[in-house]
N, C-alpha and C. Protein backbone atom coordinates (compact mmCIF):
# COMPACT_ATOMS: atom_id res chain seq x y z
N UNK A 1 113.92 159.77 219.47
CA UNK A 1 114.81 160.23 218.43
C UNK A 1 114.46 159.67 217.06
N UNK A 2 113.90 158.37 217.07
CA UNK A 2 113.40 158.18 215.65
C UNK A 2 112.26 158.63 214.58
N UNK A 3 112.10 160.15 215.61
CA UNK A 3 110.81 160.86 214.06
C UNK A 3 111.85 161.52 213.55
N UNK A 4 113.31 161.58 214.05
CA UNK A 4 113.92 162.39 212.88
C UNK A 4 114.83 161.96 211.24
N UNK A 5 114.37 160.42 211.49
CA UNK A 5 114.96 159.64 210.48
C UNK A 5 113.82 160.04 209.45
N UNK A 6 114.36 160.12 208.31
CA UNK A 6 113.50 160.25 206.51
C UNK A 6 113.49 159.13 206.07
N UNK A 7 114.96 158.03 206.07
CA UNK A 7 114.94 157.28 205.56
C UNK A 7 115.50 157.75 203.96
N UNK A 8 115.88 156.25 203.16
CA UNK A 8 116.64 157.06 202.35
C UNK A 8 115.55 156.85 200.97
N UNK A 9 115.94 158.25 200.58
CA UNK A 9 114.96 158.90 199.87
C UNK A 9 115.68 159.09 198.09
N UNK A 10 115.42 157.95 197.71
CA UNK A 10 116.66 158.08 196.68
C UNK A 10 115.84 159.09 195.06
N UNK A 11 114.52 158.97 195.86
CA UNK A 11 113.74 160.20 194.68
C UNK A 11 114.10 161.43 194.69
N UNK A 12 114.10 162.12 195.76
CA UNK A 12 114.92 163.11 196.18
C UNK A 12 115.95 163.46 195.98
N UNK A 13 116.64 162.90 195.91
CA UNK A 13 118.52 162.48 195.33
C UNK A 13 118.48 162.74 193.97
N UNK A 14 117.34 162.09 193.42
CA UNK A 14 117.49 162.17 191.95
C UNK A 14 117.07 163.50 191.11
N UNK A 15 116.01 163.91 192.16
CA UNK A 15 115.86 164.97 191.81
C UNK A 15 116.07 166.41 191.79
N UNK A 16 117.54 166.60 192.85
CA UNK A 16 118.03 167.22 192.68
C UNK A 16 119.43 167.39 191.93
N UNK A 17 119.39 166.11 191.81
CA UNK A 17 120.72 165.76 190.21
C UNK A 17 120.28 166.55 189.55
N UNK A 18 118.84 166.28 189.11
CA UNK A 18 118.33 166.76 187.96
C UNK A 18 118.55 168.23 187.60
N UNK A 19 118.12 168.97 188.73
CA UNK A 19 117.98 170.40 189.35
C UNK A 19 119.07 170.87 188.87
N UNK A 20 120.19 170.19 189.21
CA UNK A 20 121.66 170.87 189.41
C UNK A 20 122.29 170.45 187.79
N UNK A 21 122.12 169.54 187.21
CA UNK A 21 122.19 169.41 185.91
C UNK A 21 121.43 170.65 184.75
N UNK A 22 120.16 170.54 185.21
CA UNK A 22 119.94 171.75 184.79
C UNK A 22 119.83 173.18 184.45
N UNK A 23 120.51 174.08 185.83
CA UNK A 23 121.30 174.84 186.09
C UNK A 23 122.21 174.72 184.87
N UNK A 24 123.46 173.83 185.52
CA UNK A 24 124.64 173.67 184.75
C UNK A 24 124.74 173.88 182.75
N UNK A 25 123.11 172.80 182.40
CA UNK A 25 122.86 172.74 181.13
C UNK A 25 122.48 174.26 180.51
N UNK A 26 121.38 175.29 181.27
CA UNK A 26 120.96 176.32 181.21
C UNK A 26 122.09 177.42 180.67
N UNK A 27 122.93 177.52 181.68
CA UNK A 27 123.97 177.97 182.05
C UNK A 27 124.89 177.96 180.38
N UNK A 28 125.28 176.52 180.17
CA UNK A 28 126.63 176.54 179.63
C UNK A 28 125.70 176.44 177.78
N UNK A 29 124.37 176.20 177.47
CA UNK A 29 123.65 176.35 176.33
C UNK A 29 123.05 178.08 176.06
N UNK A 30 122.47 179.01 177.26
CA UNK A 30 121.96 179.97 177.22
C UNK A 30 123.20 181.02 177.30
N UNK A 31 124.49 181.07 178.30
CA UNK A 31 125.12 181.70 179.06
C UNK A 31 124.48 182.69 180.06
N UNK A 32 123.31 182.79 180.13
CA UNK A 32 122.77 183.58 181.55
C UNK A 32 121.46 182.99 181.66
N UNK A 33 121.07 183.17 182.71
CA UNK A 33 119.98 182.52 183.19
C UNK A 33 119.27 184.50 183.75
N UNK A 34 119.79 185.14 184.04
CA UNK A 34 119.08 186.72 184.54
C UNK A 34 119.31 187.60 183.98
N UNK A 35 120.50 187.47 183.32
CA UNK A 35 121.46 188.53 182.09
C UNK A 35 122.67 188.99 182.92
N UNK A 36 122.90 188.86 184.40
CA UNK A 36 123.92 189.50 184.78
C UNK A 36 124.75 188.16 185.39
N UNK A 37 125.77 188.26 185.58
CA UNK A 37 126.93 187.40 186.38
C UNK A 37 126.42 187.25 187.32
N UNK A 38 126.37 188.20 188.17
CA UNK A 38 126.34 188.16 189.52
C UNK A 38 125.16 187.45 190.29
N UNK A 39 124.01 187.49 189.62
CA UNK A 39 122.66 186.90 190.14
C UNK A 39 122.74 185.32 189.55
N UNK A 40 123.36 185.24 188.48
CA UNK A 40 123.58 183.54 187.70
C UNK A 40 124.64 182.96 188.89
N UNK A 41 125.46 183.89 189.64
CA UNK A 41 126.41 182.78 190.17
C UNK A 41 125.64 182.73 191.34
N UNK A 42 124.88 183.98 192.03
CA UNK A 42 124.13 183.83 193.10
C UNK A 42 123.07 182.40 193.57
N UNK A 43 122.54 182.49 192.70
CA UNK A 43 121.57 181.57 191.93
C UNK A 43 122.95 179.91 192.22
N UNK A 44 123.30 180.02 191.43
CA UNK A 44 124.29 178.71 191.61
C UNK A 44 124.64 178.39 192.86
N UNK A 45 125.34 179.33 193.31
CA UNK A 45 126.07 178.69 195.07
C UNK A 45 124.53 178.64 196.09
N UNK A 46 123.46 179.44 195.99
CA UNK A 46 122.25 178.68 196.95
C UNK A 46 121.84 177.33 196.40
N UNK A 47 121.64 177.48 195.36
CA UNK A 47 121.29 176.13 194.74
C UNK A 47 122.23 174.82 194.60
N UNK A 48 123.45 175.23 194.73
CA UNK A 48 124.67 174.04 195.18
C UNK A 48 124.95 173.79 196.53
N UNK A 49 124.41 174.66 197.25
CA UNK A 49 124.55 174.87 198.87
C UNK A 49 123.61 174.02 199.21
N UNK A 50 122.18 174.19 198.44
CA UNK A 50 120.93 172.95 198.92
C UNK A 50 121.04 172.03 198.49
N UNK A 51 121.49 171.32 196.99
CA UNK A 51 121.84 170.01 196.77
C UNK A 51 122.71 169.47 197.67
N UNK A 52 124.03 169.94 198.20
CA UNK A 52 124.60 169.18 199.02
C UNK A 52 124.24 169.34 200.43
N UNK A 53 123.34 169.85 200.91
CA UNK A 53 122.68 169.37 201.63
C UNK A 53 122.01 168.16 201.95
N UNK A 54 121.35 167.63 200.91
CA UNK A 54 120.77 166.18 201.32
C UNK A 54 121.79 165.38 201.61
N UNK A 55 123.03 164.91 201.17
CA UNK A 55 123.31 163.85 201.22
C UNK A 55 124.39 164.17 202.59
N UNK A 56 124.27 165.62 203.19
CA UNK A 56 125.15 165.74 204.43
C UNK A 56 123.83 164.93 205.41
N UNK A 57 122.82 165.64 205.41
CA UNK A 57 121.99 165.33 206.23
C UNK A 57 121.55 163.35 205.99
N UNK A 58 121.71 162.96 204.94
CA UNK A 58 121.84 161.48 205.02
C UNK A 58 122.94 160.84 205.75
N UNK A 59 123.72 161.74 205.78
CA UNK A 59 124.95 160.90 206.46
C UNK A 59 124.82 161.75 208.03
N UNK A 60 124.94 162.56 208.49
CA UNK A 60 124.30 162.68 209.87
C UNK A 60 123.19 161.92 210.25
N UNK A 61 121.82 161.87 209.62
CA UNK A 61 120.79 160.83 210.13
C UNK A 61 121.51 159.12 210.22
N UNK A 62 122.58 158.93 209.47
CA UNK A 62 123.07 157.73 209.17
C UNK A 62 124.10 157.53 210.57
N UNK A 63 124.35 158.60 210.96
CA UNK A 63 125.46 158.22 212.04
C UNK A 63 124.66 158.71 213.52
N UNK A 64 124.00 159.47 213.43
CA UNK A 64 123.66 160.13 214.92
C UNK A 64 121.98 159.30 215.30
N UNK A 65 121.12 159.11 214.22
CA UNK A 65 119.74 159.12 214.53
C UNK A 65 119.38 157.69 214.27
N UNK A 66 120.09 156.52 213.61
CA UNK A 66 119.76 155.51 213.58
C UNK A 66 120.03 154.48 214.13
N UNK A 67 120.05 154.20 215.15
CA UNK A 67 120.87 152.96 215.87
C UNK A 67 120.44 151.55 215.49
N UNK A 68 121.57 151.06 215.29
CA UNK A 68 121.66 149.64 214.25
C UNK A 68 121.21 150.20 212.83
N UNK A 69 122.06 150.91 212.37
CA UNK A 69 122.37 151.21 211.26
C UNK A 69 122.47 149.88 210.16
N UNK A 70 122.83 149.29 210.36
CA UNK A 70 123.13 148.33 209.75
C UNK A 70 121.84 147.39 209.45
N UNK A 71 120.69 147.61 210.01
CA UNK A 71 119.39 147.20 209.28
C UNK A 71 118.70 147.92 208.16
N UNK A 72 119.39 149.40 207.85
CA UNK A 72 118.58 149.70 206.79
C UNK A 72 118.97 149.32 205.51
N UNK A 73 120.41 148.84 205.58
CA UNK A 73 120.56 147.98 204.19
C UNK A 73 120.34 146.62 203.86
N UNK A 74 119.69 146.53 203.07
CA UNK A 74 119.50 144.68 202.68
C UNK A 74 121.05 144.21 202.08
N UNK A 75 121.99 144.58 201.74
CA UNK A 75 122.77 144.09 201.16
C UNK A 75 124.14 145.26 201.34
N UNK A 76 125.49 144.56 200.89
CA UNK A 76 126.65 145.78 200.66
C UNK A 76 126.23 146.14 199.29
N UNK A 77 126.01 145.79 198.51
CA UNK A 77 125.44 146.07 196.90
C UNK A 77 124.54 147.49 197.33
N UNK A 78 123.65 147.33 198.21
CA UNK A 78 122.71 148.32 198.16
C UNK A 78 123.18 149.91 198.90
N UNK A 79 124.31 149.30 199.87
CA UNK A 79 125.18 150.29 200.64
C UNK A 79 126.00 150.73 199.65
N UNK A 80 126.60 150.42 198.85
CA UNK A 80 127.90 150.95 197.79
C UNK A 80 126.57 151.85 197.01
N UNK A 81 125.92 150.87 196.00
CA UNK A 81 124.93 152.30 195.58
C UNK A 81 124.21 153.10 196.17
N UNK A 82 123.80 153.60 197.18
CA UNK A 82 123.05 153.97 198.17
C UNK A 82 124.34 155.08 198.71
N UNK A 83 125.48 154.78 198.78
CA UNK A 83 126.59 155.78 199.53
C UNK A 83 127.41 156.61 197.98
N UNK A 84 127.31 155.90 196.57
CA UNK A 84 127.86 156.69 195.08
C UNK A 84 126.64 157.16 194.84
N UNK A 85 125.41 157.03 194.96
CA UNK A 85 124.28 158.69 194.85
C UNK A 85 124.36 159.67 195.47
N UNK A 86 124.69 159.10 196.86
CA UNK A 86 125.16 160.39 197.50
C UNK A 86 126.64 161.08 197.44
N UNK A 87 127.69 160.16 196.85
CA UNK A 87 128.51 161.34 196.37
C UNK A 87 128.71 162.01 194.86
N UNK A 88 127.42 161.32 194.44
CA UNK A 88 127.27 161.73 192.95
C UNK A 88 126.37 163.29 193.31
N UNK A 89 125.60 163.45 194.25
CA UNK A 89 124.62 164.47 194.63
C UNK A 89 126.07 165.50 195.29
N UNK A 90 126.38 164.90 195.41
CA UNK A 90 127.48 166.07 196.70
C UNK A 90 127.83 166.48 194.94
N UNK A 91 128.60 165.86 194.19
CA UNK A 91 129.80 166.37 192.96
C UNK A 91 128.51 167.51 192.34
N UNK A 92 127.78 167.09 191.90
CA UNK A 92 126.68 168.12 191.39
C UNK A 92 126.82 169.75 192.11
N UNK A 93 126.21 168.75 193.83
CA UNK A 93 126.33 170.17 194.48
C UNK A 93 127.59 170.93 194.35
N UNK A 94 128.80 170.46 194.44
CA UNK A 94 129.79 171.17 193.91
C UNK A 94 129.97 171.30 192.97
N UNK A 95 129.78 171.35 191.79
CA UNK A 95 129.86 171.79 190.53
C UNK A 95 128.90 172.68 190.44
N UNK A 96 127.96 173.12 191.10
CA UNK A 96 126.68 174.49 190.94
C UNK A 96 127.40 175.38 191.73
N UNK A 97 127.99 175.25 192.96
CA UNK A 97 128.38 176.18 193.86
C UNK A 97 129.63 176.44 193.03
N UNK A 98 131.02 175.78 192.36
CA UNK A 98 132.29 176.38 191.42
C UNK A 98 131.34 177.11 190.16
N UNK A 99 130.67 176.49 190.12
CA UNK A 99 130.10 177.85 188.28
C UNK A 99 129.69 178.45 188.95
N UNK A 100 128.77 178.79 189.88
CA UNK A 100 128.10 180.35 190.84
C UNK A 100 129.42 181.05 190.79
N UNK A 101 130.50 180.85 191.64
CA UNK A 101 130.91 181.34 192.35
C UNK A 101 132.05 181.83 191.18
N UNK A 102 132.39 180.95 190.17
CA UNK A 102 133.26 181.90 189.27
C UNK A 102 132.37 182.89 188.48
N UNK A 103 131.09 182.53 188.54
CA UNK A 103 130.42 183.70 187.64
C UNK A 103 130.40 185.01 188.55
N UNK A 104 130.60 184.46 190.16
CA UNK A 104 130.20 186.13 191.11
C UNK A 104 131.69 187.04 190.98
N UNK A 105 132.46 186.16 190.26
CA UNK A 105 133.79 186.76 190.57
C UNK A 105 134.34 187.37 189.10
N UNK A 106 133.66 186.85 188.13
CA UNK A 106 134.22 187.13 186.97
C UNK A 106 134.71 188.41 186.36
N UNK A 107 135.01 188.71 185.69
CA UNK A 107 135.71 190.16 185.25
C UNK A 107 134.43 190.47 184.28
N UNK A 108 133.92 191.49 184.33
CA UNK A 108 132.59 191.88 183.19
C UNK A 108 131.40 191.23 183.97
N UNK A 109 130.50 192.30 183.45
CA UNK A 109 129.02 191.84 183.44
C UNK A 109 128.73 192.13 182.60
């Protein structure tokens, strides 16, 4: 069971902050990213659907695939930051999937 651990990958994390920040920045500086609603919110909820992905799958590998969990942190310092990236990655991911999804719904294209 342990080839399915990644380990925590906090580059990854960061770089889909980035991702999803950028969206968001695109978005609220350009107002369309395709010209229509419907493909900008499309666009948003896959792309908020895969950011919060990582940090589900960190916390499943964290509970199901690692036994003695408690060796991959050197410290609670490193567990508190190590567990607020990942709900800083989740808020992102939800904030791409609410702007998609009010843009798929909006009144006008």
């Amino acid at each position: 069971m342990d080839q399915h651990w990644r380990g925590r990958n906090t580059k990854t994390l960061w770089a889909v902050v980035l991702l999803g920040i950028a969206y968001s920045g695109l978005l609220y500086f350009h107002g369309t990213l395709t010209g229509t609603n419907k493909w900008d919110g499309i666009i948003g909820v896959v792309l908020g659907l895969y950011i919060c992905s990582h940090p589900a799958a960190n916390v499943v590998d964290m509970l199901f695939f690692r036994r003695g969990g408690r060796r991959q942190f050197s410290s609670k310092r490193s567990t508190v930051l190590w567990l607020g990236l990942n709900m800083l990655v989740l808020l992102i991911g939800w904030l791409a999937i609410f702007i998609g999804t009010t843009r798929i719904v909006s009144i006008g294209d």
